[in-house]
Structure formats: structure tokens, C-alpha cells
PDB file of N, CA and C in Angstrom:
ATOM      1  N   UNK A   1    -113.993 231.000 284.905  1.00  0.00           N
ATOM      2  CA  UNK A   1    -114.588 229.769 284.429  1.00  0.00           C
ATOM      3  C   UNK A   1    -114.255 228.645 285.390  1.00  0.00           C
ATOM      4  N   UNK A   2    -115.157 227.622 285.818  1.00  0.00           N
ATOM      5  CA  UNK A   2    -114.818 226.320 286.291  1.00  0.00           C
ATOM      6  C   UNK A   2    -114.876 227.177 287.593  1.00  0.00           C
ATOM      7  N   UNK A   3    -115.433 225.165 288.204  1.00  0.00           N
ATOM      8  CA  UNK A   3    -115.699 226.128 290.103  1.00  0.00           C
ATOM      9  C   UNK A   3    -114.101 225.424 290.543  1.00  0.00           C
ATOM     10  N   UNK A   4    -113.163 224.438 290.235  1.00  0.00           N
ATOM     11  CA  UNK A   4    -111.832 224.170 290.811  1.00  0.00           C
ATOM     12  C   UNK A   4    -110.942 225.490 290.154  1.00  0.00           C
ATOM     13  N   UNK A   5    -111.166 225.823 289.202  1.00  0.00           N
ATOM     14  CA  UNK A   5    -110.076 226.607 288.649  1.00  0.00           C
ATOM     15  C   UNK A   5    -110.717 228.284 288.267  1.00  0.00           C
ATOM     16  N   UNK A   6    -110.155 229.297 288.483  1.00  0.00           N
ATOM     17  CA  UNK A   6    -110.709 230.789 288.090  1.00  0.00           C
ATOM     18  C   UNK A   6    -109.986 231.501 287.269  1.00  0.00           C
ATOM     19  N   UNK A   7    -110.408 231.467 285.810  1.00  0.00           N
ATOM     20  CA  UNK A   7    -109.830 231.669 284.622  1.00  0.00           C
ATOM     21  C   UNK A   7    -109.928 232.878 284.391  1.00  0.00           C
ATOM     22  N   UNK A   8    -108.728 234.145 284.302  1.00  0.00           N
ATOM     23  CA  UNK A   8    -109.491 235.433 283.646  1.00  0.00           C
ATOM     24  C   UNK A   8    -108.987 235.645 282.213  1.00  0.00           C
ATOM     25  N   UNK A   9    -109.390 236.327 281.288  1.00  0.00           N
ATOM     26  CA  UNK A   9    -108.776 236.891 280.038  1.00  0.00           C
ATOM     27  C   UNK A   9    -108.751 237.929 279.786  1.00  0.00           C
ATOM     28  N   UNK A  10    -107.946 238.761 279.444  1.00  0.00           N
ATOM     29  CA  UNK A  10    -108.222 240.330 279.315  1.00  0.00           C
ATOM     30  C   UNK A  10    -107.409 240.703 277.897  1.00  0.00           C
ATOM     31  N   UNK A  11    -108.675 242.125 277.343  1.00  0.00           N
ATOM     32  CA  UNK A  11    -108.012 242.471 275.785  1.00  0.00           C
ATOM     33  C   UNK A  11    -108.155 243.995 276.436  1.00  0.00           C
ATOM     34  N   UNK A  12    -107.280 244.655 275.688  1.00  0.00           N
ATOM     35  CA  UNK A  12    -107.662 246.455 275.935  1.00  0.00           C
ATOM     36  C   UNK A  12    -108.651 246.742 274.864  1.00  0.00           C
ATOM     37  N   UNK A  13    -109.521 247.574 275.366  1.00  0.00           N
ATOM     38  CA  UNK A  13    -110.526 248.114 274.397  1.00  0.00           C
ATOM     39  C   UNK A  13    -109.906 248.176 273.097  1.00  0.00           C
ATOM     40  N   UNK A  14    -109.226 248.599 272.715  1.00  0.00           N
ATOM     41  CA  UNK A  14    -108.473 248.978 271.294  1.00  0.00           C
ATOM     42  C   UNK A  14    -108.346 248.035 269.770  1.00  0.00           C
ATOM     43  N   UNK A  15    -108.513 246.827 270.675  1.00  0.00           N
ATOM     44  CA  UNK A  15    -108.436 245.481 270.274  1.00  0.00           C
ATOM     45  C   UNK A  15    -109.704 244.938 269.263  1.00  0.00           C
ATOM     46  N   UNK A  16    -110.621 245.325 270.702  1.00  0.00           N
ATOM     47  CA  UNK A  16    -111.484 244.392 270.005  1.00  0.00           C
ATOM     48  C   UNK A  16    -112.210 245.323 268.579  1.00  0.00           C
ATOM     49  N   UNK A  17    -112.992 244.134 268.230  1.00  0.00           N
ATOM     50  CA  UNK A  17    -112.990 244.513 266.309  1.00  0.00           C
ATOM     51  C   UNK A  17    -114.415 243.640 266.136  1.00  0.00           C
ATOM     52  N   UNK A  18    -115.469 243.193 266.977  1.00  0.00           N
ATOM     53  CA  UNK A  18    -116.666 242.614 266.370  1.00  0.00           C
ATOM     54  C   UNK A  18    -117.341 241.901 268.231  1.00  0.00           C
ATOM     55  N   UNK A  19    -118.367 242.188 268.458  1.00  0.00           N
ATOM     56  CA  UNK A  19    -119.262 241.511 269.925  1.00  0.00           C
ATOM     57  C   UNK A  19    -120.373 240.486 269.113  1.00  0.00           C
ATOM     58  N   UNK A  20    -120.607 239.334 269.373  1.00  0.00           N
ATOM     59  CA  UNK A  20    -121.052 238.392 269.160  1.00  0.00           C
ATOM     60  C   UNK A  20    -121.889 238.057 269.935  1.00  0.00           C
ATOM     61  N   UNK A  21    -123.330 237.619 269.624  1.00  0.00           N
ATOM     62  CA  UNK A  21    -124.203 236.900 270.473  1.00  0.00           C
ATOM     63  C   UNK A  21    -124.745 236.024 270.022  1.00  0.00           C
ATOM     64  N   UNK A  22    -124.785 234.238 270.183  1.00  0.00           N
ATOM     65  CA  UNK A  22    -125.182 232.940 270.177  1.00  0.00           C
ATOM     66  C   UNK A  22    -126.245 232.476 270.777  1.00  0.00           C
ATOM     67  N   UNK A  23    -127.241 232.313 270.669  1.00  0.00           N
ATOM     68  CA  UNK A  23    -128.375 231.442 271.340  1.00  0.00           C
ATOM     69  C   UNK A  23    -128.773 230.287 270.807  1.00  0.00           C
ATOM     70  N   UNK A  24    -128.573 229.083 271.722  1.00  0.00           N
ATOM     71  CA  UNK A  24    -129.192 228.221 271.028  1.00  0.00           C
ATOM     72  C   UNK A  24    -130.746 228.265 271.575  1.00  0.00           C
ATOM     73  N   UNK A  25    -131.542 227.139 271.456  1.00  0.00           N
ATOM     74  CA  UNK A  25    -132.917 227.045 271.870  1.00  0.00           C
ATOM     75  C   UNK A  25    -133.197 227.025 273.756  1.00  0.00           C
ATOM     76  N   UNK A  26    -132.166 226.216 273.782  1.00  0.00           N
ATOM     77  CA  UNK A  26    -131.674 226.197 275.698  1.00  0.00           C
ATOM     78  C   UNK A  26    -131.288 227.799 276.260  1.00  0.00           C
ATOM     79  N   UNK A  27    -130.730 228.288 275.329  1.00  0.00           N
ATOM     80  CA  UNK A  27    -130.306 229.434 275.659  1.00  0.00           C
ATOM     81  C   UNK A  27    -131.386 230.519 275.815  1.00  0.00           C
ATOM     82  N   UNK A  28    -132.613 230.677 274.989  1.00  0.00           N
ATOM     83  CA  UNK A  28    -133.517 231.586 274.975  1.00  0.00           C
ATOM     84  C   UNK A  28    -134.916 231.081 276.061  1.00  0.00           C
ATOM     85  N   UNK A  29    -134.657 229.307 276.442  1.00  0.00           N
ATOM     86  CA  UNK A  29    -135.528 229.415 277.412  1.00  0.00           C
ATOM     87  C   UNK A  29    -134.972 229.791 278.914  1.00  0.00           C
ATOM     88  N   UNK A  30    -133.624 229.953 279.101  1.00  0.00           N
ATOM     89  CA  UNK A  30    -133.226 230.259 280.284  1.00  0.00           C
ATOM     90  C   UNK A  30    -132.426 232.147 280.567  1.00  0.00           C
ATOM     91  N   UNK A  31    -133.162 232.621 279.306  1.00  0.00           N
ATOM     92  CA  UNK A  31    -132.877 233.861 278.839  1.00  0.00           C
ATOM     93  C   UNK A  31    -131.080 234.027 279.063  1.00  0.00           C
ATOM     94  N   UNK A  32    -130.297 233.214 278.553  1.00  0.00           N
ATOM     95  CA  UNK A  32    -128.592 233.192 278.287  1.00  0.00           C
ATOM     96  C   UNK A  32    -128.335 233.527 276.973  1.00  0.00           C
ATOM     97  N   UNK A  33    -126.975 233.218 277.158  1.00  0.00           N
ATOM     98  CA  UNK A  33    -125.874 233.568 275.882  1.00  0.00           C
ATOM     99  C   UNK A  33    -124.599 233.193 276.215  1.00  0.00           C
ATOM    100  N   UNK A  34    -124.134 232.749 274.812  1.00  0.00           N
ATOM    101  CA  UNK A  34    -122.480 233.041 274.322  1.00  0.00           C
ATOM    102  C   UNK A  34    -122.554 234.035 273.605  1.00  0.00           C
ATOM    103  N   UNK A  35    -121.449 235.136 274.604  1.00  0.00           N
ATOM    104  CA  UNK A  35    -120.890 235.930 274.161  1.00  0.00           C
ATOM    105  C   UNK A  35    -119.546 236.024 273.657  1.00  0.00           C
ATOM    106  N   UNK A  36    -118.883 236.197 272.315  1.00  0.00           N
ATOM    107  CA  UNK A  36    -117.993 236.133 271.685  1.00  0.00           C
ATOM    108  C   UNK A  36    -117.238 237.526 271.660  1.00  0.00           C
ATOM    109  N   UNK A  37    -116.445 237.849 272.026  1.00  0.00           N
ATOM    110  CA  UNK A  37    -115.731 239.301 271.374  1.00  0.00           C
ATOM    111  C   UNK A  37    -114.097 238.983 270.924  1.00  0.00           C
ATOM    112  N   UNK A  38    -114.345 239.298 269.482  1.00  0.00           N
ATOM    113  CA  UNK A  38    -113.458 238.946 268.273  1.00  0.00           C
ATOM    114  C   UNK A  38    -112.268 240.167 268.212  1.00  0.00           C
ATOM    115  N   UNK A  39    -111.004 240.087 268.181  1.00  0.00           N
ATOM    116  CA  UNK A  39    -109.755 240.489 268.595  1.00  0.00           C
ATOM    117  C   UNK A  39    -109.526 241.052 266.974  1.00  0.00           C
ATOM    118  N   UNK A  40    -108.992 242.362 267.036  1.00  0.00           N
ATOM    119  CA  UNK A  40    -107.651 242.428 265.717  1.00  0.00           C
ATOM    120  C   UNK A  40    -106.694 241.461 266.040  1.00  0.00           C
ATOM    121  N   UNK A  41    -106.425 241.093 266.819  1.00  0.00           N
ATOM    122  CA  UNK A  41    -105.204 239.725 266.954  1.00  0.00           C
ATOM    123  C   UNK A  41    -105.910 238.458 266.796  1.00  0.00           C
ATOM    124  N   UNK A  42    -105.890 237.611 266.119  1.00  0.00           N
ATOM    125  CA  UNK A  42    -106.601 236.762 266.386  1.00  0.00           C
ATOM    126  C   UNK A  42    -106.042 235.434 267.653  1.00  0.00           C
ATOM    127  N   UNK A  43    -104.647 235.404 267.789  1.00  0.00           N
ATOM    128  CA  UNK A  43    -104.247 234.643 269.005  1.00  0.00           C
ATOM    129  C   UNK A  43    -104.633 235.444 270.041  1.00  0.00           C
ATOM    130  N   UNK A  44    -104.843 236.626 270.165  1.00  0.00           N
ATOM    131  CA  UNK A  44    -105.632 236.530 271.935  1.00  0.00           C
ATOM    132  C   UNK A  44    -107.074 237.178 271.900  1.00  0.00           C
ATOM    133  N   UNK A  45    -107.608 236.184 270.602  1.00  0.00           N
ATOM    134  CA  UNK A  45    -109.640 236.899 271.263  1.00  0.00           C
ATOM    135  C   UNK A  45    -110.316 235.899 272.207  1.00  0.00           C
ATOM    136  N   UNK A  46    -111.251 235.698 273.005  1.00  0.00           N
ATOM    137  CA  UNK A  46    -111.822 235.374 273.970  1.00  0.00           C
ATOM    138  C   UNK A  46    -112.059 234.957 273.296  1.00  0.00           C
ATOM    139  N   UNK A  47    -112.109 233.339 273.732  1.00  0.00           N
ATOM    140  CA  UNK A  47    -113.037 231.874 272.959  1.00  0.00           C
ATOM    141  C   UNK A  47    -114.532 232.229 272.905  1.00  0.00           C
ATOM    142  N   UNK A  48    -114.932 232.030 274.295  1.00  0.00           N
ATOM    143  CA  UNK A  48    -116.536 232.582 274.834  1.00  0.00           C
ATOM    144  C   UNK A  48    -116.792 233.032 275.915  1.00  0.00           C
ATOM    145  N   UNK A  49    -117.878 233.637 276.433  1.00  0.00           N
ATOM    146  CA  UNK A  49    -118.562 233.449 277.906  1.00  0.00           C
ATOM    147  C   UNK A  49    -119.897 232.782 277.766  1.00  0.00           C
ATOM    148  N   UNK A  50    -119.767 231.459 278.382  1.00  0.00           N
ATOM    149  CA  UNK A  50    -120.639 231.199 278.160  1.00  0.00           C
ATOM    150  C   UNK A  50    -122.088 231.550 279.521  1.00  0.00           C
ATOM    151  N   UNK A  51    -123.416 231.014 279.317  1.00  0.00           N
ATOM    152  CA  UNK A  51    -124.542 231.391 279.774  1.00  0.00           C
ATOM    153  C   UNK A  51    -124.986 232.618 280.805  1.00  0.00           C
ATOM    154  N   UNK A  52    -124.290 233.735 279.965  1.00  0.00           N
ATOM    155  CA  UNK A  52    -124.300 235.248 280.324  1.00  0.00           C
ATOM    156  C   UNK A  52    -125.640 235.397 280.184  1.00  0.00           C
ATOM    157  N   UNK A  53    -125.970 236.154 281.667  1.00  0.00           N
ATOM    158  CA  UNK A  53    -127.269 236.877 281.675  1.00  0.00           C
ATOM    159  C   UNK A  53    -127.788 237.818 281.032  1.00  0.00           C
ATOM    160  N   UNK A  54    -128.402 238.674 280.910  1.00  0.00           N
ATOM    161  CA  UNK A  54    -128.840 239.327 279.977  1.00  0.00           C
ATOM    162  C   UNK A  54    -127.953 240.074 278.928  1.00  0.00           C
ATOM    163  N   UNK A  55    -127.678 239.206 277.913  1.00  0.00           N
ATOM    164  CA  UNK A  55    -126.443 239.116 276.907  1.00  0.00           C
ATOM    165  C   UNK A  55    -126.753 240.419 275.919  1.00  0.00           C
ATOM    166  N   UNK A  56    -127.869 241.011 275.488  1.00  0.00           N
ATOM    167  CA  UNK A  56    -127.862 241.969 274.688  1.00  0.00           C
ATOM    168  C   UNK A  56    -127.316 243.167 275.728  1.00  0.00           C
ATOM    169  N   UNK A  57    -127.618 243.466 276.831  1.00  0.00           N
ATOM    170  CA  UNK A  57    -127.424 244.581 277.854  1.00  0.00           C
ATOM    171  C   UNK A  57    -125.632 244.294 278.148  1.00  0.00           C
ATOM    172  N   UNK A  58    -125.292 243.484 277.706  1.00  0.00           N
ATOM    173  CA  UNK A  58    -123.848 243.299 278.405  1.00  0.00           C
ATOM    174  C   UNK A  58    -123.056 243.942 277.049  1.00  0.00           C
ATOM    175  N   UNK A  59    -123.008 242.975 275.802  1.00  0.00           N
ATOM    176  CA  UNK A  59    -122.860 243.394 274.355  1.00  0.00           C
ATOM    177  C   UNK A  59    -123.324 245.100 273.963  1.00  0.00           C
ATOM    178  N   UNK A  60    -124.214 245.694 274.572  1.00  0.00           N
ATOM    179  CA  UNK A  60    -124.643 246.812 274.404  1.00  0.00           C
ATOM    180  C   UNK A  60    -123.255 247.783 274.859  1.00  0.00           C
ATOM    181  N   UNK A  61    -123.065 247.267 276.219  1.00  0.00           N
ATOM    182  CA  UNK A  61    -121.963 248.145 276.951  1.00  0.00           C
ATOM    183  C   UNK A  61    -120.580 247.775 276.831  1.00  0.00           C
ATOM    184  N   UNK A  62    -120.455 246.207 276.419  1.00  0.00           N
ATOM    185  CA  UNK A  62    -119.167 246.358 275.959  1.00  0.00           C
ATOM    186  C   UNK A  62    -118.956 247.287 274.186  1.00  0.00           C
ATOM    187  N   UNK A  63    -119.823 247.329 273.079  1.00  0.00           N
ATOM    188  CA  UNK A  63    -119.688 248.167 272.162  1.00  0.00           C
ATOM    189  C   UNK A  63    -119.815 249.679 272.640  1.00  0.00           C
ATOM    190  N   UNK A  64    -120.144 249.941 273.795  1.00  0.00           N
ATOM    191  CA  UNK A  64    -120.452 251.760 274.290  1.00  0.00           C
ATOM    192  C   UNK A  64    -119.127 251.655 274.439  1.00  0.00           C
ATOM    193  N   UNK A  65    -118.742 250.702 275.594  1.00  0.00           N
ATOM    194  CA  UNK A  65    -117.042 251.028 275.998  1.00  0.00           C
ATOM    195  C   UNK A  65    -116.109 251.351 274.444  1.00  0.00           C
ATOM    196  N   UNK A  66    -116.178 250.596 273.676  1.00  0.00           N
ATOM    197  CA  UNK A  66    -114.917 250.178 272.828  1.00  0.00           C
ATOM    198  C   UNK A  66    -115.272 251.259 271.578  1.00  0.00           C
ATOM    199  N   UNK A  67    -116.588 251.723 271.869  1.00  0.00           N
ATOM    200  CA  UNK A  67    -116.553 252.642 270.438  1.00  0.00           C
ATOM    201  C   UNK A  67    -116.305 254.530 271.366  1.00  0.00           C
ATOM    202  N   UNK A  68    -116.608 254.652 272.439  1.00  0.00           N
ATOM    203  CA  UNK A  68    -115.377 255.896 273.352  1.00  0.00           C
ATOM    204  C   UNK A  68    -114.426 255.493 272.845  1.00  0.00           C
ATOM    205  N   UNK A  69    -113.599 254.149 272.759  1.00  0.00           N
ATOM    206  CA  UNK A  69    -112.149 254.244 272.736  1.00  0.00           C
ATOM    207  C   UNK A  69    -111.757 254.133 271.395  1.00  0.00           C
ATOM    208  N   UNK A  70    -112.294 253.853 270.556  1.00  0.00           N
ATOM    209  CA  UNK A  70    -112.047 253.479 269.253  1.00  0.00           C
ATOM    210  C   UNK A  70    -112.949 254.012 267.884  1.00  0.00           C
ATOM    211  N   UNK A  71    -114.279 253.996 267.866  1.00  0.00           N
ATOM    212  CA  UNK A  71    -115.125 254.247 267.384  1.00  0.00           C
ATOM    213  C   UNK A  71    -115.785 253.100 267.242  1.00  0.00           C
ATOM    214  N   UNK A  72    -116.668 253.146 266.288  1.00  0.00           N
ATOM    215  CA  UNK A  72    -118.040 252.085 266.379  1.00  0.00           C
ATOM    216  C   UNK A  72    -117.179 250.806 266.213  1.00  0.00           C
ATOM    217  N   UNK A  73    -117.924 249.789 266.443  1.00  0.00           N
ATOM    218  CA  UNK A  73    -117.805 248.147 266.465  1.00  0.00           C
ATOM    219  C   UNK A  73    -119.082 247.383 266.034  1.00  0.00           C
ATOM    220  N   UNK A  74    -119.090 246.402 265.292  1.00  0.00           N
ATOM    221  CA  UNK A  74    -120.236 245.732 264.995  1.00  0.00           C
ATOM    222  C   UNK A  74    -121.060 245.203 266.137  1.00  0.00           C
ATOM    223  N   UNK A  75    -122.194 244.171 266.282  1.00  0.00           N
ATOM    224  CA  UNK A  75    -122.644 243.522 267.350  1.00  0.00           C
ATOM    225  C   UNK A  75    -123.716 242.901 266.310  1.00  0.00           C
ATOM    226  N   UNK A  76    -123.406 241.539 266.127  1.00  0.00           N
ATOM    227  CA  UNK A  76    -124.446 240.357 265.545  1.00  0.00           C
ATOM    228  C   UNK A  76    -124.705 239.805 266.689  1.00  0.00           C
ATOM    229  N   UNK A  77    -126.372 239.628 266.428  1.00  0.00           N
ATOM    230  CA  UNK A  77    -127.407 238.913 267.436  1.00  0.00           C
ATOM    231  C   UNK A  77    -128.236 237.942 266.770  1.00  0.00           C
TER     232      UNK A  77
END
């Protein structure tokens, strides 16, 4: 995040527990997203990413990853 500063966050697959996708009206004319992915911990889930490119294809593969490691996971769109 930010072009002065390069922010990373990291959860192990195991963790996460729900993939989230946000559009506002700006968001669907520049085909973006906030993407949310919601933690069994709740002090370390990812706030957002915000204006992710093709956000259903990303959400698709982060739930492929985490349900190999875990089993299924939700995904609201």
C-alpha cells in the first residue's frame, strides 16, 4: 500500500474464515474492488485491498487455496 511506504500483511491459509467483495458504483465502472478476507483471529484480519482488478477471479482463488487447506470458506459478492 502507499507509493512512500510498502505495506505487507500475511495470514496462513488456516486462518482465514470468510472472502469478501465490496463495490461501490466507482468501483463497477472501473471494473475494481475491496477485497476483505476475515480472520478466525479477529486482531490480525486484513482491513482491505483496495481497487483490485478483477476481484471475483482473485476471491475465486484465494477460496480454492484455503478450502485445499481447510475445507470450504464462504465468498459474499
Amino acid at each position: 500500500s502507499g507509493v512512500l511506504r510498502h505495506d505487507q500483511e500475511y495470514m496462513t491459509w488456516s486462518k482465514v474464515t470468510e472472502v469478501s467483495i465490496e463495490r461501490s458504483l466507482g468501483d463497477r465502472l472501473t471494473r475494481t474492488a475491496t477485497i476483505r478476507i476475515h480472520s478466525a483471529n479477529e486482531h490480525s484480519s486484513f482491513k482491505a485491498m483496495q481497487d483490485v482488478a478483477r476481484p471475483v477471479e482473485l476471491a475465486e482463488w484465494i477460496t480454492k487455496m484455503v478450502s485445499r487447506r481447510q475445507g470450504a470458506v464462504l465468498v459474499d459478492d
